[in-house]
N, C-alpha and C. Protein backbone atom coordinates (compact mmCIF):
# COMPACT_ATOMS: atom_id res chain seq x y z
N UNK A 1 -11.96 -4.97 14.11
CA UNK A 1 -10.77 -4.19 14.38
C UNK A 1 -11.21 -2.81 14.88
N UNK A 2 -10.62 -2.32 16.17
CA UNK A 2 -10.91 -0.90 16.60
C UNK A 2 -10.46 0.12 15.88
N UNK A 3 -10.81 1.39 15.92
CA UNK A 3 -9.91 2.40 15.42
C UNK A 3 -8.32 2.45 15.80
N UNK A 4 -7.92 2.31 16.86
CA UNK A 4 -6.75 2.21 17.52
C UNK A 4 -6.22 0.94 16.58
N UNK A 5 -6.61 -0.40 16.35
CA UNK A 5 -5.54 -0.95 15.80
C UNK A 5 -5.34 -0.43 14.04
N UNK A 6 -6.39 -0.17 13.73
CA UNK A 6 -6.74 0.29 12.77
C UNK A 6 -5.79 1.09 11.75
N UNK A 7 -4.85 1.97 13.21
CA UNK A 7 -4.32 2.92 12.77
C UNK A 7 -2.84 2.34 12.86
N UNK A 8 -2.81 1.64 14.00
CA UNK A 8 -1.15 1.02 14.96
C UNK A 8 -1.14 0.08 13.25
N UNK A 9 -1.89 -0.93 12.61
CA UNK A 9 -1.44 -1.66 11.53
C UNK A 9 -1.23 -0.73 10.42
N UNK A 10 -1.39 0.24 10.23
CA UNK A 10 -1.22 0.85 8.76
C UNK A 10 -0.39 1.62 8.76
N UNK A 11 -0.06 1.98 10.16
CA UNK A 11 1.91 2.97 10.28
C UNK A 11 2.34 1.70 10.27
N UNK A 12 2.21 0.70 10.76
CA UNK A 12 3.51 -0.28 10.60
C UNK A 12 3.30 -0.66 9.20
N UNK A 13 2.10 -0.62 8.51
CA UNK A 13 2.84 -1.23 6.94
C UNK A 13 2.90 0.46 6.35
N UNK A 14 2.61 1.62 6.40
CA UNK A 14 3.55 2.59 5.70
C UNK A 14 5.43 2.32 5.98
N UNK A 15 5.38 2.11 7.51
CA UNK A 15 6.54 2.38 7.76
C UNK A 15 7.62 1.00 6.94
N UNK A 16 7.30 -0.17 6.92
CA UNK A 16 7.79 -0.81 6.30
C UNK A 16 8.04 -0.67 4.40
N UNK A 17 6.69 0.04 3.89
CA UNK A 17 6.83 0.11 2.65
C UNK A 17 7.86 1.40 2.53
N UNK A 18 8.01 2.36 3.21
CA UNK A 18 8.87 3.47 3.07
C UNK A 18 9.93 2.59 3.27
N UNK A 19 10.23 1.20 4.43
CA UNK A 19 11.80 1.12 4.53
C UNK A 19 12.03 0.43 2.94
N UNK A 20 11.41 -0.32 2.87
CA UNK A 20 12.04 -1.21 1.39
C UNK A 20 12.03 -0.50 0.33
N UNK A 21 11.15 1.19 0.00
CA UNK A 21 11.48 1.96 -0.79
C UNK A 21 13.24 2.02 -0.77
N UNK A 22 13.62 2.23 0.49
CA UNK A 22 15.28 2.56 0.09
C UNK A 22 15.74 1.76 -0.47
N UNK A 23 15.59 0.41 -0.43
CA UNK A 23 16.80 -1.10 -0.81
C UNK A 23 15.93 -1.19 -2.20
N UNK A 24 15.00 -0.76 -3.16
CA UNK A 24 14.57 -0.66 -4.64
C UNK A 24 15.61 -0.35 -4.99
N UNK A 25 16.29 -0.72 -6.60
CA UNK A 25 16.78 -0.27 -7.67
C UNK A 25 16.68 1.07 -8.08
N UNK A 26 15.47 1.01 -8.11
CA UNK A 26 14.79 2.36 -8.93
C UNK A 26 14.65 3.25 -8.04
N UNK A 27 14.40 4.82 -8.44
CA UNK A 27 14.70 5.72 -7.45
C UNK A 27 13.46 6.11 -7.33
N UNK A 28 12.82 5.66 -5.88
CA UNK A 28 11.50 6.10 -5.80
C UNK A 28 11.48 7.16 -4.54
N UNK A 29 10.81 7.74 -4.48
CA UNK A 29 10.55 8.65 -3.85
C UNK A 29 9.07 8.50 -2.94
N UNK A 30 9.33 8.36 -1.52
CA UNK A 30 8.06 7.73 -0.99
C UNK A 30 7.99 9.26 0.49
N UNK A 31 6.66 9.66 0.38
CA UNK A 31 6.17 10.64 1.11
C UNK A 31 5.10 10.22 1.80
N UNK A 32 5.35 10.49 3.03
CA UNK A 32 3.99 9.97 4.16
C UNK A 32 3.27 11.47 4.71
N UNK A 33 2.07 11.67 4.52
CA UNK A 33 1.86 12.91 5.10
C UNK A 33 0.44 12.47 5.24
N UNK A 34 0.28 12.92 6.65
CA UNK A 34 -0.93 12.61 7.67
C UNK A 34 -1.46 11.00 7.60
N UNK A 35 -2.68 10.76 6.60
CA UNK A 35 -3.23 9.11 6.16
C UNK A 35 -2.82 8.93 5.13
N UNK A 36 -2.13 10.04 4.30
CA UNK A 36 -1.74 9.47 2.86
C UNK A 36 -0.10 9.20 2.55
N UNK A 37 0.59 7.90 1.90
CA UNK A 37 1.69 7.43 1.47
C UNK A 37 1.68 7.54 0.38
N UNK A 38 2.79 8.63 -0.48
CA UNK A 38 2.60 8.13 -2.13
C UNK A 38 4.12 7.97 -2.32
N UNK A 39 3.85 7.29 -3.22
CA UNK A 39 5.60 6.51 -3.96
C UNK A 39 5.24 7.42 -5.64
N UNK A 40 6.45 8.26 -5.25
CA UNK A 40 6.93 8.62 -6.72
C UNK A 40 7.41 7.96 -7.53
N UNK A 41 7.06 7.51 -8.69
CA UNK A 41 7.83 6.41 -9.65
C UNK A 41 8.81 6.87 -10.81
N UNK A 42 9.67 6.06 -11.02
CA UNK A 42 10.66 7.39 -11.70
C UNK A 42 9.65 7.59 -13.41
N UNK A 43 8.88 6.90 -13.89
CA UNK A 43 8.05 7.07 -15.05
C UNK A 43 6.87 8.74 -14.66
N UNK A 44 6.99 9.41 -13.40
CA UNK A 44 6.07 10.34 -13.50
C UNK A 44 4.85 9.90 -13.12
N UNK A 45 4.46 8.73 -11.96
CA UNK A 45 3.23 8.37 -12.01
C UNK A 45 3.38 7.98 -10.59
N UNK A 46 2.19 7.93 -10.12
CA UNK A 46 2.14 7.89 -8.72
C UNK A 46 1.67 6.06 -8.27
N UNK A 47 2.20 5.44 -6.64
CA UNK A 47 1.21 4.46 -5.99
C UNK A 47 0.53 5.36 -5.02
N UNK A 48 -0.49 5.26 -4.44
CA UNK A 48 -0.66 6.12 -3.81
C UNK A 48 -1.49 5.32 -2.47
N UNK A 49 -1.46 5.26 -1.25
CA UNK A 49 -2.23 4.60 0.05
C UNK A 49 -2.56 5.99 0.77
N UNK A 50 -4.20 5.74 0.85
CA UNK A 50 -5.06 6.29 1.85
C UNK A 50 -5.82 5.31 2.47
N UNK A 51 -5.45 5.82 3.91
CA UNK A 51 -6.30 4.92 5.04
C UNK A 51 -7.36 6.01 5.12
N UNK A 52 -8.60 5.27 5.39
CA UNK A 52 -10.21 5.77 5.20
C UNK A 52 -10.48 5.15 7.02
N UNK A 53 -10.27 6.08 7.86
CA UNK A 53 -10.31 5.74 9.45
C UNK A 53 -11.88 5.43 9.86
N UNK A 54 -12.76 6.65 9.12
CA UNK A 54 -14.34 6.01 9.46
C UNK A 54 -15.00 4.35 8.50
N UNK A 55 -14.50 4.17 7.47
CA UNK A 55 -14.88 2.75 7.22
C UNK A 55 -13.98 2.02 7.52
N UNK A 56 -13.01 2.36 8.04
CA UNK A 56 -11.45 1.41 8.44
C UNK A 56 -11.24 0.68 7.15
N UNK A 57 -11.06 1.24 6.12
CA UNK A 57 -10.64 1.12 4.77
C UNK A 57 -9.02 1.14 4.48
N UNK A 58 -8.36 0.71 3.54
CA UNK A 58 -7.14 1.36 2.80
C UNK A 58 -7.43 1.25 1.59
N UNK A 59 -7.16 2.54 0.91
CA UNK A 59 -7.08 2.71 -0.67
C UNK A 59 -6.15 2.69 -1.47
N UNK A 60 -5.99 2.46 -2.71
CA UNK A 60 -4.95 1.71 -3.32
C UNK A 60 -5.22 2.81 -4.93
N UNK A 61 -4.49 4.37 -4.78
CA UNK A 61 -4.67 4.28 -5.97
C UNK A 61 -3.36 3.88 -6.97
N UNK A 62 -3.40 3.53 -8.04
CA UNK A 62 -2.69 3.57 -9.22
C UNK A 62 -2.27 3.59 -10.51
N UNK A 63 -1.74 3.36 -11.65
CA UNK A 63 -2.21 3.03 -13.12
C UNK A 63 -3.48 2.80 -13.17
N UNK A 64 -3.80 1.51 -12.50
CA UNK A 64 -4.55 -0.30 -13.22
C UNK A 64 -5.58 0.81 -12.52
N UNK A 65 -5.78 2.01 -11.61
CA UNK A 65 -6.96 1.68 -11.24
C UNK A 65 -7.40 2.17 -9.71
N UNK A 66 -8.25 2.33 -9.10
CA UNK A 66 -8.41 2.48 -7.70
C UNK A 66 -8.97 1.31 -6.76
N UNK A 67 -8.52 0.72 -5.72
CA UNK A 67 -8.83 -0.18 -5.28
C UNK A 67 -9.19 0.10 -3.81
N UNK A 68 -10.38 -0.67 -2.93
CA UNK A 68 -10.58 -0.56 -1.76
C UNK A 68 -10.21 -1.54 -0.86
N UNK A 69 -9.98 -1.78 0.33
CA UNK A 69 -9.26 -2.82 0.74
C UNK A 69 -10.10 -2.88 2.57
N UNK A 70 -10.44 -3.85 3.25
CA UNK A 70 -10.47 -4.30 4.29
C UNK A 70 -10.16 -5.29 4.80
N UNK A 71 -9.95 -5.06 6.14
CA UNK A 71 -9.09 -6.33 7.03
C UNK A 71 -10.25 -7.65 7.21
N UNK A 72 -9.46 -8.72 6.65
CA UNK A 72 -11.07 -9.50 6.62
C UNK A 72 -10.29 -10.66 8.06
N UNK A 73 -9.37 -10.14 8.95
CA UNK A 73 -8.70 -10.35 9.93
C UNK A 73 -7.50 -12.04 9.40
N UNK A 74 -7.10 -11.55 8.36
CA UNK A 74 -5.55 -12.07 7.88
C UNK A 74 -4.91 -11.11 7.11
N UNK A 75 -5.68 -10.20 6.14
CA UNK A 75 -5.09 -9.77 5.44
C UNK A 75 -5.88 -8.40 4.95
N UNK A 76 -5.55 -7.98 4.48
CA UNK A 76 -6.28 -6.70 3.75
C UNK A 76 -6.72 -7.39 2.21
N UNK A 77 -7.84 -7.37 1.87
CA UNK A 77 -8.13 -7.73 1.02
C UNK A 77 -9.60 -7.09 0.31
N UNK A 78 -9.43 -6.71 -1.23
CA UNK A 78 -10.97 -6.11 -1.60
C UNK A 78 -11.78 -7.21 -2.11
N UNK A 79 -12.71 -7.02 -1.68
CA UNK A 79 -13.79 -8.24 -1.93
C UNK A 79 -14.29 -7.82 -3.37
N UNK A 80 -14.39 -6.49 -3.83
CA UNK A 80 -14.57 -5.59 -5.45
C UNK A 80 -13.94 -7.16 -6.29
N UNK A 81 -12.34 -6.89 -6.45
CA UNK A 81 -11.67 -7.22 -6.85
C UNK A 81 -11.38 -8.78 -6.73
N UNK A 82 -11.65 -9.47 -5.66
CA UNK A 82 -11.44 -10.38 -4.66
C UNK A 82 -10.02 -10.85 -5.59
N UNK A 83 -8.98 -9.84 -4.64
CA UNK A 83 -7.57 -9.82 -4.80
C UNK A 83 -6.93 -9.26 -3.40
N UNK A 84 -6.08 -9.59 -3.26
CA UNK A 84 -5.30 -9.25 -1.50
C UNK A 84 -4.55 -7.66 -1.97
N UNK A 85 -4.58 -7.25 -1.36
CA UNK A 85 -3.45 -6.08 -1.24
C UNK A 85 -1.92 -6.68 -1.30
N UNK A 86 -1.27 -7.63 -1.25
CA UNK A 86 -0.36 -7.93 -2.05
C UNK A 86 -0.17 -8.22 -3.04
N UNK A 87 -1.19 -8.59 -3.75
CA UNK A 87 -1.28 -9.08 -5.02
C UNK A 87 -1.24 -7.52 -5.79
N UNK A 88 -2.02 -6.67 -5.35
CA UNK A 88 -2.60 -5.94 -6.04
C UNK A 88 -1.58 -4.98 -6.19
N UNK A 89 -0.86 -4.31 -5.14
CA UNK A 89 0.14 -3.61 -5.07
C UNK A 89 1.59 -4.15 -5.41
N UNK A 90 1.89 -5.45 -5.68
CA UNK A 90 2.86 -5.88 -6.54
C UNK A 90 2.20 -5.54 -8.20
N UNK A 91 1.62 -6.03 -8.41
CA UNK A 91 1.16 -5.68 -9.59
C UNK A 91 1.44 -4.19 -10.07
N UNK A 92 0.65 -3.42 -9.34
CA UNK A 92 0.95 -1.91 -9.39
C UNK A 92 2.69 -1.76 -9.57
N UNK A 93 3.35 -2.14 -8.60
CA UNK A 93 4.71 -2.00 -8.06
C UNK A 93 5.75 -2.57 -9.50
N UNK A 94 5.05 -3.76 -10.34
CA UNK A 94 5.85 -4.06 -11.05
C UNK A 94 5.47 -3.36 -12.82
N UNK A 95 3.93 -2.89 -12.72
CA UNK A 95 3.86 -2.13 -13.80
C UNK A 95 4.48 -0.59 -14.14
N UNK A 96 4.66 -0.25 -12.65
CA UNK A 96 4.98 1.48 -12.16
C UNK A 96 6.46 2.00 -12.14
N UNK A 97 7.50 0.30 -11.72
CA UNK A 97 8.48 0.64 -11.60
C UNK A 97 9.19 -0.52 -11.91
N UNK A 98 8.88 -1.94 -12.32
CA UNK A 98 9.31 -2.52 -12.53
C UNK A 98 10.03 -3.88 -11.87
N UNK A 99 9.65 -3.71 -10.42
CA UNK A 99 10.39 -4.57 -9.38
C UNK A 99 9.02 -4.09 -8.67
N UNK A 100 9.29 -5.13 -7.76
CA UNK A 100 8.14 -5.37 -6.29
C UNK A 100 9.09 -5.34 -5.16
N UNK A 101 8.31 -4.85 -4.10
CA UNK A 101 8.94 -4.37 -2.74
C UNK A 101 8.56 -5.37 -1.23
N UNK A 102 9.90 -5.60 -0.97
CA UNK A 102 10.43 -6.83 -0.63
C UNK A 102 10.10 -6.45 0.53
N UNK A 103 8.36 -7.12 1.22
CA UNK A 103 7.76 -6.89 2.28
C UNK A 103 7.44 -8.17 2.86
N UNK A 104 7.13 -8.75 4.39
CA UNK A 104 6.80 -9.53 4.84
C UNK A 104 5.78 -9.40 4.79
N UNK A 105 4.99 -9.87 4.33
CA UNK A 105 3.46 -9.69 4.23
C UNK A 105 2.60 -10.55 5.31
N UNK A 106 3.78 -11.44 6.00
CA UNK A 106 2.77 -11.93 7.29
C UNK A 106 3.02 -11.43 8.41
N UNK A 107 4.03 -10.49 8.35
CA UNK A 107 3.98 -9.29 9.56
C UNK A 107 3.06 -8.50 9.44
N UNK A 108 2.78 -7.92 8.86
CA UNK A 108 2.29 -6.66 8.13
C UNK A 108 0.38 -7.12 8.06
């Protein structure tokens, strides 16, 4: 993956995780500023996504933990963990706030 797509895939999944922030229950609060996305959770605790542009990384911090993630060209997935970034961020999503965010994950 080039830098260029690198970047074109990770605004389209910020931009999708900011849209399904609105249609949540819970009142989250989601801020995009420059590579970093964080979701305010109403418990006082953060999800937090940083894209890492020189290893073409995404980072996953949260509760459970910090996680690293690369495109293994289906999915974002950490080989650490060998868990997908959906898995991992539902998890997060349902310990943090209680519901998971209703994403196409084969767009994305």
């Amino acid at each position: 993956m080039n830098e260029a797509d690198f970047h074109d895939q990770l605004d389209d999944l910020y931009d999708a995780i900011e849209d399904a922030a609105d249609e949540l229950e819970a009142d989250i609060d989601c801020e995009i500023s420059g590579s970093v996305l964080t979701l305010n959770c109403p418990d006082g605790s953060a999800i937090i996504f940083s894209r890492q542009g020189a290893s073409r990384e995404l980072w996953l911090a949260a509760r459970s933990g910090g996680f690293h993630f690369s495109w293994n060209g289906e999915q974002w997935f950490s080989q650490k963990e060998n868990q997908s970034l959906q898995t991992l961020f539902n998890q997060a999503c349902q310990e943090q706030i209680g519901e998971t965010f209703a994403l196409d994950w084969n767009k994305l």
